[in-house]
N, C-alpha and C. Protein backbone atom coordinates (compact mmCIF):
# COMPACT_ATOMS: atom_id res chain seq x y z
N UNK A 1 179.42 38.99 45.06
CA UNK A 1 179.56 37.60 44.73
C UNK A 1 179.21 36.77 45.96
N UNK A 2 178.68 35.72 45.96
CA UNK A 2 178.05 34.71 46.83
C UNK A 2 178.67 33.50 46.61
N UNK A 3 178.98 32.42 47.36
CA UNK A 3 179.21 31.31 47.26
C UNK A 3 178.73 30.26 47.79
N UNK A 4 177.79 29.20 47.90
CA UNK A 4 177.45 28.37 48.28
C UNK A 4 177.60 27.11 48.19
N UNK A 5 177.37 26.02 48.98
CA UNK A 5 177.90 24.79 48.98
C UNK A 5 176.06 24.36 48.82
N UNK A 6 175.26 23.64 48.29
CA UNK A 6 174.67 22.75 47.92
C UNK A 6 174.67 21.31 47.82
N UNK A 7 173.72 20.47 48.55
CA UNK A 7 173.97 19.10 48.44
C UNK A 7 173.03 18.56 47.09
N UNK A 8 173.73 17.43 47.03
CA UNK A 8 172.92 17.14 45.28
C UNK A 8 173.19 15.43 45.84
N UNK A 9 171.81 14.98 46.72
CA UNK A 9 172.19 13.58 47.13
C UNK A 9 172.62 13.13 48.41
N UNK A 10 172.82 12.36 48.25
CA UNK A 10 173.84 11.79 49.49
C UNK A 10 175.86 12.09 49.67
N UNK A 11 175.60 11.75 48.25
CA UNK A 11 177.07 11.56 47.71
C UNK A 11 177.59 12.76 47.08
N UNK A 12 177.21 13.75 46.95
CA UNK A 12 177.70 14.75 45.95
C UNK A 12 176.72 16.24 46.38
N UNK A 13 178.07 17.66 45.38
CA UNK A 13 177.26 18.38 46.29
C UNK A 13 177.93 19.48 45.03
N UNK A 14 177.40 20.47 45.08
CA UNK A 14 178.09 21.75 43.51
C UNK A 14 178.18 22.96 44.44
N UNK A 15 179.78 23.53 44.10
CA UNK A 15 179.64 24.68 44.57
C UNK A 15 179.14 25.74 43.63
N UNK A 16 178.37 26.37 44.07
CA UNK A 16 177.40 27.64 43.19
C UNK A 16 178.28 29.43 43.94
N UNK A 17 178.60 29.64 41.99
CA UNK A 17 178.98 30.98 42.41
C UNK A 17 177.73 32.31 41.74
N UNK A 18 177.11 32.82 42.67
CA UNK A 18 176.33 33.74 42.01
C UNK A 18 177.03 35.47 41.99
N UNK A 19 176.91 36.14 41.00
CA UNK A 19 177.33 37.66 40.85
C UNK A 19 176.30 38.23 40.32
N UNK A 20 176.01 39.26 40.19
CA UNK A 20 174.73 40.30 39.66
C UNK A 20 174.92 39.91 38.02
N UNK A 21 175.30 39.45 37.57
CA UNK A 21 175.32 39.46 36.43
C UNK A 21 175.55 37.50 35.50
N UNK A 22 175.92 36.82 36.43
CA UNK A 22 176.24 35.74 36.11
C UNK A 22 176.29 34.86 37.40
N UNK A 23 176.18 32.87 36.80
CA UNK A 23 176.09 32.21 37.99
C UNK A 23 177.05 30.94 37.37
N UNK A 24 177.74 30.60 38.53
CA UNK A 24 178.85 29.31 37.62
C UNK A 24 178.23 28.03 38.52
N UNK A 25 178.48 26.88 38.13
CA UNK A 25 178.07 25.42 39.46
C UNK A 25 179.07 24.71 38.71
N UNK A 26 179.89 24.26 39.58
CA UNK A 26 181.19 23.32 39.87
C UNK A 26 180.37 21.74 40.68
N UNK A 27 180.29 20.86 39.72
CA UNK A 27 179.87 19.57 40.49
C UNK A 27 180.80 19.02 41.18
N UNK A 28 180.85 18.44 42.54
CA UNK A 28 181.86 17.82 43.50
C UNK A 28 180.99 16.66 44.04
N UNK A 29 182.27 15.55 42.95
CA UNK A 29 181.83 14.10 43.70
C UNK A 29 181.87 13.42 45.15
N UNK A 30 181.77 14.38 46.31
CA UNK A 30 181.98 14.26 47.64
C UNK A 30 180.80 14.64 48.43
N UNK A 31 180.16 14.15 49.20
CA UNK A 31 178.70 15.41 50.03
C UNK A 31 179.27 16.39 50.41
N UNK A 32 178.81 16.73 50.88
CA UNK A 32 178.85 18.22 51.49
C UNK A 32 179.02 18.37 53.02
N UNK A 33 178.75 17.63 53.49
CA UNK A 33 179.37 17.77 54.96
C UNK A 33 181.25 17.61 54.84
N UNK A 34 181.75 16.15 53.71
CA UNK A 34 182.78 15.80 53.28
C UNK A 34 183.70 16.97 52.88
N UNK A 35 182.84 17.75 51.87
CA UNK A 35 183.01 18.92 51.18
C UNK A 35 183.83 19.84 52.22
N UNK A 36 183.15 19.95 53.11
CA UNK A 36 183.17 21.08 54.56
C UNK A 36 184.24 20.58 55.37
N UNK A 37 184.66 19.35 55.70
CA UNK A 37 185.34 18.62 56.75
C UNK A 37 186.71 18.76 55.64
N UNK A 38 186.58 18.60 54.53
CA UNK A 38 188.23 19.00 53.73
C UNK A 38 189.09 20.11 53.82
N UNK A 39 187.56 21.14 53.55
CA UNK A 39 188.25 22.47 53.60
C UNK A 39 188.42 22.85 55.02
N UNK A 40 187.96 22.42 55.94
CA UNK A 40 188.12 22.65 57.76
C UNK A 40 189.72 21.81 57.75
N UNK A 41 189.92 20.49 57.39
CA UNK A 41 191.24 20.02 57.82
C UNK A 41 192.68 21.02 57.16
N UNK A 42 192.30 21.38 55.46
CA UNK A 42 192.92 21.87 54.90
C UNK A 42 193.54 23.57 56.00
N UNK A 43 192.47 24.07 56.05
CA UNK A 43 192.75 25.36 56.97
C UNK A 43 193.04 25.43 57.79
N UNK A 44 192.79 24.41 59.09
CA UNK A 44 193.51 24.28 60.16
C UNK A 44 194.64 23.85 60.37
N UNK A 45 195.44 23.56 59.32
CA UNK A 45 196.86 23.16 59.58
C UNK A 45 197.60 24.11 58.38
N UNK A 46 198.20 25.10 58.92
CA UNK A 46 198.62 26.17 58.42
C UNK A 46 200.11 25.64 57.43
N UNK A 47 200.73 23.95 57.56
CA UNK A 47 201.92 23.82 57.02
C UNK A 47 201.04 22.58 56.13
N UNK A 48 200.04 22.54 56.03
CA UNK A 48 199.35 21.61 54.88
C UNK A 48 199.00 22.53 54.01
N UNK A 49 199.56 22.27 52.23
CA UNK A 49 199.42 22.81 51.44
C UNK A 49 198.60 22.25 49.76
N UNK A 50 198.58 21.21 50.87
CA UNK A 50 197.58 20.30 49.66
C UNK A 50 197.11 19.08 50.28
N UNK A 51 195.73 18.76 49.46
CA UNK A 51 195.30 17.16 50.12
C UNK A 51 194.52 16.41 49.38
N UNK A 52 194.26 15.53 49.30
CA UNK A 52 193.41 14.71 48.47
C UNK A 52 192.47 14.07 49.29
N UNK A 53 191.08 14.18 48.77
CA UNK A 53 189.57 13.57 49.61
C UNK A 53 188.63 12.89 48.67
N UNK A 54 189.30 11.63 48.67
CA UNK A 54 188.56 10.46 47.44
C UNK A 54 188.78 11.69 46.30
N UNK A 55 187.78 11.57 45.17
CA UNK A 55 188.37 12.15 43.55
C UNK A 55 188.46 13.42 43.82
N UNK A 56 188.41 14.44 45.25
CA UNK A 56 188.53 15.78 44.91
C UNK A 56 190.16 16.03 45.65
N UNK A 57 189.95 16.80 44.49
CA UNK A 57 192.20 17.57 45.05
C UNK A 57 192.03 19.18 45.54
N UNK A 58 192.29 19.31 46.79
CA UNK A 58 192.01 20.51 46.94
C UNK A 58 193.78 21.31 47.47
N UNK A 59 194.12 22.61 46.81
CA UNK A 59 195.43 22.77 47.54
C UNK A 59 195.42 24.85 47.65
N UNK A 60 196.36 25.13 48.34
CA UNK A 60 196.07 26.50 48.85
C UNK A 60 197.21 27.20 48.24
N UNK A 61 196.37 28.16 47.60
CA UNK A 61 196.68 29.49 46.96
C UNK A 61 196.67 30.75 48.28
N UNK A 62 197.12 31.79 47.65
CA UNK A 62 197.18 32.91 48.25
C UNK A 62 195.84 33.91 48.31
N UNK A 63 195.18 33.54 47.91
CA UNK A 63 194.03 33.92 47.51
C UNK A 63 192.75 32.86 47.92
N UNK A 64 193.24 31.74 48.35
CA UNK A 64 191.79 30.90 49.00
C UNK A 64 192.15 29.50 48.78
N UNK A 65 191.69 28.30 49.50
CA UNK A 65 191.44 26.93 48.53
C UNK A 65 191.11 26.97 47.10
N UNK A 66 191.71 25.87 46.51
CA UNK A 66 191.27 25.66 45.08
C UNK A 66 190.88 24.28 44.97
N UNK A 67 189.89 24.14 44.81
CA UNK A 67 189.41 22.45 44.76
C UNK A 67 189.01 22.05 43.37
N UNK A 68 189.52 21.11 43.16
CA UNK A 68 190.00 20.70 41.46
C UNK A 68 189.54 19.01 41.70
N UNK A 69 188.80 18.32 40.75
CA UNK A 69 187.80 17.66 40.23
C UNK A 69 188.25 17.33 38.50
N UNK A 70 188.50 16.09 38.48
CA UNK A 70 188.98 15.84 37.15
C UNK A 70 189.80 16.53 36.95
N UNK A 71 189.72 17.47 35.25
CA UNK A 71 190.30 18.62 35.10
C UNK A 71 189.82 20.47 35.53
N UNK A 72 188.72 19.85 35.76
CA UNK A 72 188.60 21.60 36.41
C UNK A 72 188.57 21.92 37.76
N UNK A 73 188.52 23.02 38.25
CA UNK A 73 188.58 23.34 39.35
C UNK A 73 187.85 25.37 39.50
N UNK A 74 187.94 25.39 40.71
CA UNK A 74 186.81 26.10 41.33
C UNK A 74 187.73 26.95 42.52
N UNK A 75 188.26 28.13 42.47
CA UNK A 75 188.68 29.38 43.70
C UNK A 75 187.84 29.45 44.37
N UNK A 76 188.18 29.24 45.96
CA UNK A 76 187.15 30.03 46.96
C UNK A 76 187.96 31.04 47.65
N UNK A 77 187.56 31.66 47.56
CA UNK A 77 188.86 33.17 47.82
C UNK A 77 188.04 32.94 49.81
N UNK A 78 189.60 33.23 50.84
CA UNK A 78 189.40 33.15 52.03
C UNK A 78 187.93 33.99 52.50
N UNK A 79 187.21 34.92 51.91
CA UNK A 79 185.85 36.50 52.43
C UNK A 79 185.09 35.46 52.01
N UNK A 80 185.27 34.07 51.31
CA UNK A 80 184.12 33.45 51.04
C UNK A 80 184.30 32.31 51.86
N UNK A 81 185.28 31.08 52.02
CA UNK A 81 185.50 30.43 52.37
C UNK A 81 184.75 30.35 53.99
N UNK A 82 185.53 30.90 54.43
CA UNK A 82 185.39 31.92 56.04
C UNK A 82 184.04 30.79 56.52
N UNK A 83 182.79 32.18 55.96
CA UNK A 83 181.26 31.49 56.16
C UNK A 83 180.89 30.31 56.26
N UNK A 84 181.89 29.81 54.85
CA UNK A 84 181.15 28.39 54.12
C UNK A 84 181.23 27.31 55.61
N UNK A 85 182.87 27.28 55.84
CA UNK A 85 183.21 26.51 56.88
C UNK A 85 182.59 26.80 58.65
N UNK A 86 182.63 28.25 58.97
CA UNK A 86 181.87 28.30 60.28
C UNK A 86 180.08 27.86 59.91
N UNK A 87 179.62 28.45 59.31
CA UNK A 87 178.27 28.30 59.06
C UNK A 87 177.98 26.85 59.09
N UNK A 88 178.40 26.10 58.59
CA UNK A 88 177.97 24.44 58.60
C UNK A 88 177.65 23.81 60.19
C-alpha cells in the first residue's frame, strides 16, 4: 500500500491510497503544504490529541492520524505517515 499527498491547485490537495488491487482519493479542502504542516504540528506534540485546520479535523488513533472532512475521513497508519511528513 502507498500513500500520497497530491496537490489539486493552490487551495486543495487528495490523499491517494494505492494497493495492487485497488486505489481510494480522499479530497482535502486545505493545500498541501497546509496538509503537511497539520499533520507535523499534530505529531510533534505527543499530549495533542486532536486539532482543527480551517474545514479539516484531524485527531490520533493508535494506529495513525485520521483526518476527517465533512463526513468522511481517511487513516494514515504511522509506516505511512512517517514519509509523507519527512519527505516534504
Amino acid at each position: 500500500m502507498t500513500v500520497t499527498i497530491e496537490p489539486v491547485g493552490d487551495s486543495a490537495c487528495t490523499l491517494n491510497e494505492r494497493t495492487v488491487s485497488s486505489s481510494a482519493v480522499f479530497p482535502i479542502p486545505i493545500s498541501k503544504p497546509a496538509l503537511i504542516e497539520a499533520l507535523r504540528t499534530l505529531l510533534n506534540d505527543p499530549d495533542l490529541r486532536q486539532a482543527s485546520f480551517g474545514a479539516v479535523f484531524i485527531d490520533r488513533l493508535r494506529d495513525g492520524p485520521r483526518v476527517h472532512v465533512g463526513s468522511g475521513n481517511f487513516l494514515i497508519k504511522y509506516h505511512d505517515v512517517i514519509p509523507l511528513v519527512l519527505g516534504a
